[in-house]
N, C-alpha and C. Protein backbone atom coordinates (compact mmCIF):
# COMPACT_ATOMS: atom_id res chain seq x y z
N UNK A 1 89.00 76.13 105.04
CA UNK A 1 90.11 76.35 104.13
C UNK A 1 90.95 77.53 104.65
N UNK A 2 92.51 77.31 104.44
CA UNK A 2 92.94 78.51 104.72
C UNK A 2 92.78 79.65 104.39
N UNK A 3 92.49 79.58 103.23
CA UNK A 3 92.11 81.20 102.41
C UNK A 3 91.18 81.54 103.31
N UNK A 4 89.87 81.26 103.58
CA UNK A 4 89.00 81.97 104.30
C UNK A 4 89.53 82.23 105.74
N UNK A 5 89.80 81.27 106.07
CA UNK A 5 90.72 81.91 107.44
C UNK A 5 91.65 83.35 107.83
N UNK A 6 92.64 83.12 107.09
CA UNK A 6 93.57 84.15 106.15
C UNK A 6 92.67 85.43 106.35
N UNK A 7 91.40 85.60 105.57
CA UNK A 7 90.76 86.71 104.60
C UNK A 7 89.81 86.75 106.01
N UNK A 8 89.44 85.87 106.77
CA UNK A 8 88.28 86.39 108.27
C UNK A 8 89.58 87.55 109.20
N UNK A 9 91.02 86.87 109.73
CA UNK A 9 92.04 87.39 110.20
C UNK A 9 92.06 89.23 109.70
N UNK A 10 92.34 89.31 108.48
CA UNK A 10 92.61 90.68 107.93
C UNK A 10 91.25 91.24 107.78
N UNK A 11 90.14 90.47 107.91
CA UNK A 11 88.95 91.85 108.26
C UNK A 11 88.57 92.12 109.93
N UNK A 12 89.02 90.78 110.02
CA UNK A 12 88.92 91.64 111.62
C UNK A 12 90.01 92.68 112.14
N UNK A 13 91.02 92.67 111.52
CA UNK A 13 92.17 94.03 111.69
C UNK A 13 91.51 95.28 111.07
N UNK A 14 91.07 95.12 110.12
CA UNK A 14 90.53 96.09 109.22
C UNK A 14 89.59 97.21 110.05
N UNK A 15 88.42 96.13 110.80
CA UNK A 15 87.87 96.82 111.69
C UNK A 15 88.30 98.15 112.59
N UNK A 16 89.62 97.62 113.25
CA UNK A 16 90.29 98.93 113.79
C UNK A 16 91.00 99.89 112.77
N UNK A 17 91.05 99.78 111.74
CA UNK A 17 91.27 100.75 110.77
C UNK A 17 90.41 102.46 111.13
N UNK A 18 91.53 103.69 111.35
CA UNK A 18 90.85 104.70 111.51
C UNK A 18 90.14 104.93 110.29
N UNK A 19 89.18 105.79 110.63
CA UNK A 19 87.94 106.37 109.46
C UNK A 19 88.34 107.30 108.99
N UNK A 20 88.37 107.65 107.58
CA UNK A 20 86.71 106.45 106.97
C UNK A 20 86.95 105.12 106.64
N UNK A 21 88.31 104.61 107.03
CA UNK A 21 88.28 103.24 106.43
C UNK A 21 89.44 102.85 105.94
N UNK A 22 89.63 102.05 104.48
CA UNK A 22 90.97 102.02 104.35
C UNK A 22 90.63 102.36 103.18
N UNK A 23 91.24 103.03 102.57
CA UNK A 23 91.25 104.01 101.41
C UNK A 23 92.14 104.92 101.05
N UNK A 24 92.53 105.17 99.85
CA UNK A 24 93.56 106.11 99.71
C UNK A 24 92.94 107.88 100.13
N UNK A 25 93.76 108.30 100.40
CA UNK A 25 93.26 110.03 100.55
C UNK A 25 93.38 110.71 99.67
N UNK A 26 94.26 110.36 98.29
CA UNK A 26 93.94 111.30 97.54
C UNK A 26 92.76 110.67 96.56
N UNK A 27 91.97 111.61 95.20
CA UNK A 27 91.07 111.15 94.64
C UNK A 27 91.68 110.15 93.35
N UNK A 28 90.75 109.21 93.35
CA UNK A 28 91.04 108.15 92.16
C UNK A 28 92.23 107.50 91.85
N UNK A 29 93.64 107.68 92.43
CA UNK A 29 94.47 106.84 92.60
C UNK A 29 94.75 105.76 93.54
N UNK A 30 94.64 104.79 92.91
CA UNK A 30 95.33 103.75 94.33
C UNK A 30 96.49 104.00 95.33
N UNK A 31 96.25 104.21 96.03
CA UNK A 31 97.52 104.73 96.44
C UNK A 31 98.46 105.85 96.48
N UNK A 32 97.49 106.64 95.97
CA UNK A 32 98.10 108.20 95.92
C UNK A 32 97.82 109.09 96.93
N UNK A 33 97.31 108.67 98.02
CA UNK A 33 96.99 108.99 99.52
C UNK A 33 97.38 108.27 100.03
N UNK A 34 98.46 108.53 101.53
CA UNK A 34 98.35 107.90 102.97
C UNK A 34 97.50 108.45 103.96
N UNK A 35 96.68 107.31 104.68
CA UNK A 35 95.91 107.60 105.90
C UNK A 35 97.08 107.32 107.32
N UNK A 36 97.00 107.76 108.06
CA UNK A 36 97.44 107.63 109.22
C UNK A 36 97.44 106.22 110.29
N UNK A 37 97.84 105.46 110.44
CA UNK A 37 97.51 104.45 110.97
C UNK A 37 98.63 104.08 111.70
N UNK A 38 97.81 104.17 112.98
CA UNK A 38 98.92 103.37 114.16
C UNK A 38 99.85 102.40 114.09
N UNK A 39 100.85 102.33 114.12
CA UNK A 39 102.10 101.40 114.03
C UNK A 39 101.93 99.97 114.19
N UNK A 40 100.89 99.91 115.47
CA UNK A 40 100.66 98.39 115.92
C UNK A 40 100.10 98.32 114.65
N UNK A 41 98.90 98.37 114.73
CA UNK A 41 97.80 97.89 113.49
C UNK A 41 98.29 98.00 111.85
N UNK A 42 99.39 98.80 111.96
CA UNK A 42 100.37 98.17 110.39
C UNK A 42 100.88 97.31 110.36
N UNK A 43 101.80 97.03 111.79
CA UNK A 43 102.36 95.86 111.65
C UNK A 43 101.37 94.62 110.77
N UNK A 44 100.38 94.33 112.03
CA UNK A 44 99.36 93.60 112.07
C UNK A 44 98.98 93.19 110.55
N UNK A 45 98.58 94.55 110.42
CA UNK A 45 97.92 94.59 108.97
C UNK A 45 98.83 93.47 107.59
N UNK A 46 99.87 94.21 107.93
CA UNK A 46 101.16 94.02 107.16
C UNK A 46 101.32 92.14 107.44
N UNK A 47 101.53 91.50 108.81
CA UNK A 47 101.78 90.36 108.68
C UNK A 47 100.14 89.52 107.99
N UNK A 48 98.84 89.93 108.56
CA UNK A 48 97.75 89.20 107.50
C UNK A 48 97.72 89.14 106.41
N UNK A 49 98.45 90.48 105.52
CA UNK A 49 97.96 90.28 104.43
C UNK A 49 99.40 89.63 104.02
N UNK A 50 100.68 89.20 104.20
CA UNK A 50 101.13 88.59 104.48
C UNK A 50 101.43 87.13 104.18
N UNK A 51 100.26 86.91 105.03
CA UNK A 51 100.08 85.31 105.13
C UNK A 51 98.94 84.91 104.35
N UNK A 52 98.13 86.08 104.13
CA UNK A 52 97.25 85.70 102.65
C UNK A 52 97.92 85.42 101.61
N UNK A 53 99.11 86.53 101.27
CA UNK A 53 99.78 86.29 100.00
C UNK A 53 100.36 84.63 99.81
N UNK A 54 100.78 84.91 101.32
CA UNK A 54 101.84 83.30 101.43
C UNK A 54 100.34 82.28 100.84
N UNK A 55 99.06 82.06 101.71
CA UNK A 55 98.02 81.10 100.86
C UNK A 55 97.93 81.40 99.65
N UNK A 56 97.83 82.22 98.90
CA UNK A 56 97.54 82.46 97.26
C UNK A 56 98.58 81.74 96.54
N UNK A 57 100.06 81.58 97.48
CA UNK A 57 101.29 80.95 96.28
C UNK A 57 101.26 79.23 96.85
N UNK A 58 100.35 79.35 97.93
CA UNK A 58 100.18 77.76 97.99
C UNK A 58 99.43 77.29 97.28
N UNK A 59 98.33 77.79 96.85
CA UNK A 59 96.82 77.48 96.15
C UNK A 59 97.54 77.18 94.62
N UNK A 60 98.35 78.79 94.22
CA UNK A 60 98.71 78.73 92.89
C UNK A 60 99.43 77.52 92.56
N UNK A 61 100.42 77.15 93.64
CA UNK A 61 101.29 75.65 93.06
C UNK A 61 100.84 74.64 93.03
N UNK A 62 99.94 74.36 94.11
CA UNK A 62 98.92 73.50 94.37
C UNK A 62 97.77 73.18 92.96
N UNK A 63 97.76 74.15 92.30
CA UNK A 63 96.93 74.33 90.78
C UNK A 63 97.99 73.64 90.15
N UNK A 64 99.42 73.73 89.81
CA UNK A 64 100.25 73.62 89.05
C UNK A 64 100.59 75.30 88.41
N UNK A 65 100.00 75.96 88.77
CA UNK A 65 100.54 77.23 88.12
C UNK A 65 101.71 78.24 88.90
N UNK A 66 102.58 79.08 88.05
CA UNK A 66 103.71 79.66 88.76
C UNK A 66 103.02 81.23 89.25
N UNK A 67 103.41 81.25 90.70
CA UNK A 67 102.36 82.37 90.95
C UNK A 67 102.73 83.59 90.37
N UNK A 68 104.09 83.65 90.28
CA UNK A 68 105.07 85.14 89.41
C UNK A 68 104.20 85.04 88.42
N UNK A 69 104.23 84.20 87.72
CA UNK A 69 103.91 84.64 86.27
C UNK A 69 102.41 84.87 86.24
N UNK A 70 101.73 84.49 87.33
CA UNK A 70 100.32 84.80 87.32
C UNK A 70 100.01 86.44 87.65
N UNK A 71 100.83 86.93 88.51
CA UNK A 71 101.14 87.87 89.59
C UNK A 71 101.38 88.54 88.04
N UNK A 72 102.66 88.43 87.13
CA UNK A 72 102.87 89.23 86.03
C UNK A 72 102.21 89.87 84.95
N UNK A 73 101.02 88.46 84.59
CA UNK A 73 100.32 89.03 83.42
C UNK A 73 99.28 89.63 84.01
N UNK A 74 99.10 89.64 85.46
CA UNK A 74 97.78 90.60 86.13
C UNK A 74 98.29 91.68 86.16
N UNK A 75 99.53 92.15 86.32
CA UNK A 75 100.31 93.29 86.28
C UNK A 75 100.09 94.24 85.14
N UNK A 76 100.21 93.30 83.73
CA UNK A 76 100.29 93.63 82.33
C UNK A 76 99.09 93.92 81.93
N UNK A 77 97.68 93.07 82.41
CA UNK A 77 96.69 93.16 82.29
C UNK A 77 96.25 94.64 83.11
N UNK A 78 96.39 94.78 84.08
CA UNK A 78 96.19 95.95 84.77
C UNK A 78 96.51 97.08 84.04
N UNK A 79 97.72 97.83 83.84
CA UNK A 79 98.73 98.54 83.19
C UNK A 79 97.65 98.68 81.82
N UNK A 80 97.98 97.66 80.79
CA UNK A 80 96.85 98.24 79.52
C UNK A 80 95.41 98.89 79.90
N UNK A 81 94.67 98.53 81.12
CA UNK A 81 93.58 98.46 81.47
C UNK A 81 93.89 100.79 81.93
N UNK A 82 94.96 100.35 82.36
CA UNK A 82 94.91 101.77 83.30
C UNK A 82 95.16 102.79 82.40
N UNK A 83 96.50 102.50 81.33
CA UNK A 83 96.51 103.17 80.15
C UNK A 83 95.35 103.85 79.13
N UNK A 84 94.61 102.42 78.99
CA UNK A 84 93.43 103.06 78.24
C UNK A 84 92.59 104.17 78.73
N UNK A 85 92.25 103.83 80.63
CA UNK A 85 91.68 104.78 80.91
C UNK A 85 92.42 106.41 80.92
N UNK A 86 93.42 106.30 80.66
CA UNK A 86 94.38 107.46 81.14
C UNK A 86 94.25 108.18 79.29
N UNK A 87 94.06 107.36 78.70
CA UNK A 87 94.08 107.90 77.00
C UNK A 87 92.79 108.62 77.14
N UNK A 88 91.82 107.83 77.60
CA UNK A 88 90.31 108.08 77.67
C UNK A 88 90.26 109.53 77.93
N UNK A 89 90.77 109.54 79.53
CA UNK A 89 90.75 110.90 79.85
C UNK A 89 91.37 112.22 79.56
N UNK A 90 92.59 111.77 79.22
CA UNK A 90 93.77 112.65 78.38
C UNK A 90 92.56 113.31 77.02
N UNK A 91 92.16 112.69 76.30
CA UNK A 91 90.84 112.88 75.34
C UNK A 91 89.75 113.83 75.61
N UNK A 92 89.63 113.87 77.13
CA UNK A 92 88.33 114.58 77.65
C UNK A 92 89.42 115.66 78.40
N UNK A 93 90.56 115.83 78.33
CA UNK A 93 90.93 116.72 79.01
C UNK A 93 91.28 116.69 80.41
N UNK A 94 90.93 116.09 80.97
CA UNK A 94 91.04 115.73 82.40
C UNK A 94 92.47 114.49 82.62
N UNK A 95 92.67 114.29 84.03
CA UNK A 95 93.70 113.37 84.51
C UNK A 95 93.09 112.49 85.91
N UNK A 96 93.17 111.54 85.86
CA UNK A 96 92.51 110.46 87.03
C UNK A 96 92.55 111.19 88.02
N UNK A 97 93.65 112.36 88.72
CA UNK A 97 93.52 112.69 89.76
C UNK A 97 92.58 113.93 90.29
N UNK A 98 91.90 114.21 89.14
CA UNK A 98 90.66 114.99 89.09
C UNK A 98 89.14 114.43 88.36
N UNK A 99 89.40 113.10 88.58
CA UNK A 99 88.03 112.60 88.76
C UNK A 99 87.48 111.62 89.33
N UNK A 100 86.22 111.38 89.85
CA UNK A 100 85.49 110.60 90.96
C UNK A 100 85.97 109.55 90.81
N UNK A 101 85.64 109.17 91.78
CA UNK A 101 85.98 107.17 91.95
C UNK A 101 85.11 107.10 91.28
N UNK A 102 83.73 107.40 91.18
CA UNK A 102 82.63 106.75 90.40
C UNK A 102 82.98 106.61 88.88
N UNK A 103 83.57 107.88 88.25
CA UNK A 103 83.82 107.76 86.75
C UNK A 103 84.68 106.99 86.50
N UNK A 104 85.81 106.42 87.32
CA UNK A 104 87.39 106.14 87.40
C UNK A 104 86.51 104.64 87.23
N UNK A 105 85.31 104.20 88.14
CA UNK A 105 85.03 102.74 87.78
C UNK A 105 84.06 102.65 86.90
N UNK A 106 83.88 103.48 86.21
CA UNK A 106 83.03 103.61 84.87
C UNK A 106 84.30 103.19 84.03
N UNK A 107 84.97 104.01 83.55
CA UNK A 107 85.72 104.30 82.63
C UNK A 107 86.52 102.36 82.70
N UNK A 108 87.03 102.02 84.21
CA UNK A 108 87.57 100.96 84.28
C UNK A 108 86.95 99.55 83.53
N UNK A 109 85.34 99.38 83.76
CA UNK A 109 84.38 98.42 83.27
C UNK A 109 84.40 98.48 81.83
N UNK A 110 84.64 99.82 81.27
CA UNK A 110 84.48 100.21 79.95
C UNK A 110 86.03 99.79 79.17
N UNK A 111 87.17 99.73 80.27
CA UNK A 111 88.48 99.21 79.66
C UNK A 111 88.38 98.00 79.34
N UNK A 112 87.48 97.15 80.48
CA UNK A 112 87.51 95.94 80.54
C UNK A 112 86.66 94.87 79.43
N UNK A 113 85.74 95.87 78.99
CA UNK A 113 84.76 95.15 78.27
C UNK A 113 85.01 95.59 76.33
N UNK A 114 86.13 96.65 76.45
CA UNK A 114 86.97 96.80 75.12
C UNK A 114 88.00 96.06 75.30
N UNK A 115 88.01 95.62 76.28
CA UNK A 115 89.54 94.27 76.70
C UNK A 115 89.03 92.63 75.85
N UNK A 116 87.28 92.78 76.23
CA UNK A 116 86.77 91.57 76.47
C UNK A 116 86.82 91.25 74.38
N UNK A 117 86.65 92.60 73.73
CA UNK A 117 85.71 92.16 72.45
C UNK A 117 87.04 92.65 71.54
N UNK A 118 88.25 92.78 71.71
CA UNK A 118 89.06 92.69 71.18
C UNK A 118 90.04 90.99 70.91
């Protein structure tokens, strides 16, 4: 299947990823750190994941579903998810960017499962 194809392509790029890996540099935000990474291997990076996205909107139409709008309410879903944790912590005093990844995916499971029983 293409997807697995796709998803073998971008871990073998990944591999040359400088260390520690691919990860943000600052703490507990997605994306609130840049790592350094050679130009080639962005490109690279940049066209696999790419052509993953491009398989995900084939799969999605291929379902009958519109991938935007799938892409949207994961957006929306996310966003409440991140909010809560951000209330959570606002509560304890603290701000995501002063605490562990470990609590950040505590707190996340705990959005998710007050997501689930509401």
């Amino acid at each position: 299947m293409k997807l697995g194809e796709e998803t073998a392509e971008l871990r073998q790029h990944l591999q040359e990823f400088p260390a520690p890996g691919p990860r943000p540099e600052g703490r507990g935000m997605a994306g609130s750190g840049r790592q350094t990474v050679p130009e080639d291997l962005r490109i690279r990076l940049e066209e696999e994941v790419g052509d993953l996205f491009f398989v995900l909107v084939n799969i999605a139409r291929y379902l009958g579903l519109d991938p935007e709008s799938a892409l949207r309410k994961t957006n929306r879903k996310f966003r409440r998810r991140f909010q809560w944790m951000e209330q959570r912590l606002r509560e304890n005093g603290t701000a995501p960017e002063r605490t562990s990844m470990d609590e950040l995916e505590s707190l996340w499971q705990q959005a998710k499962q007050q997501e689930r029983q509401s």
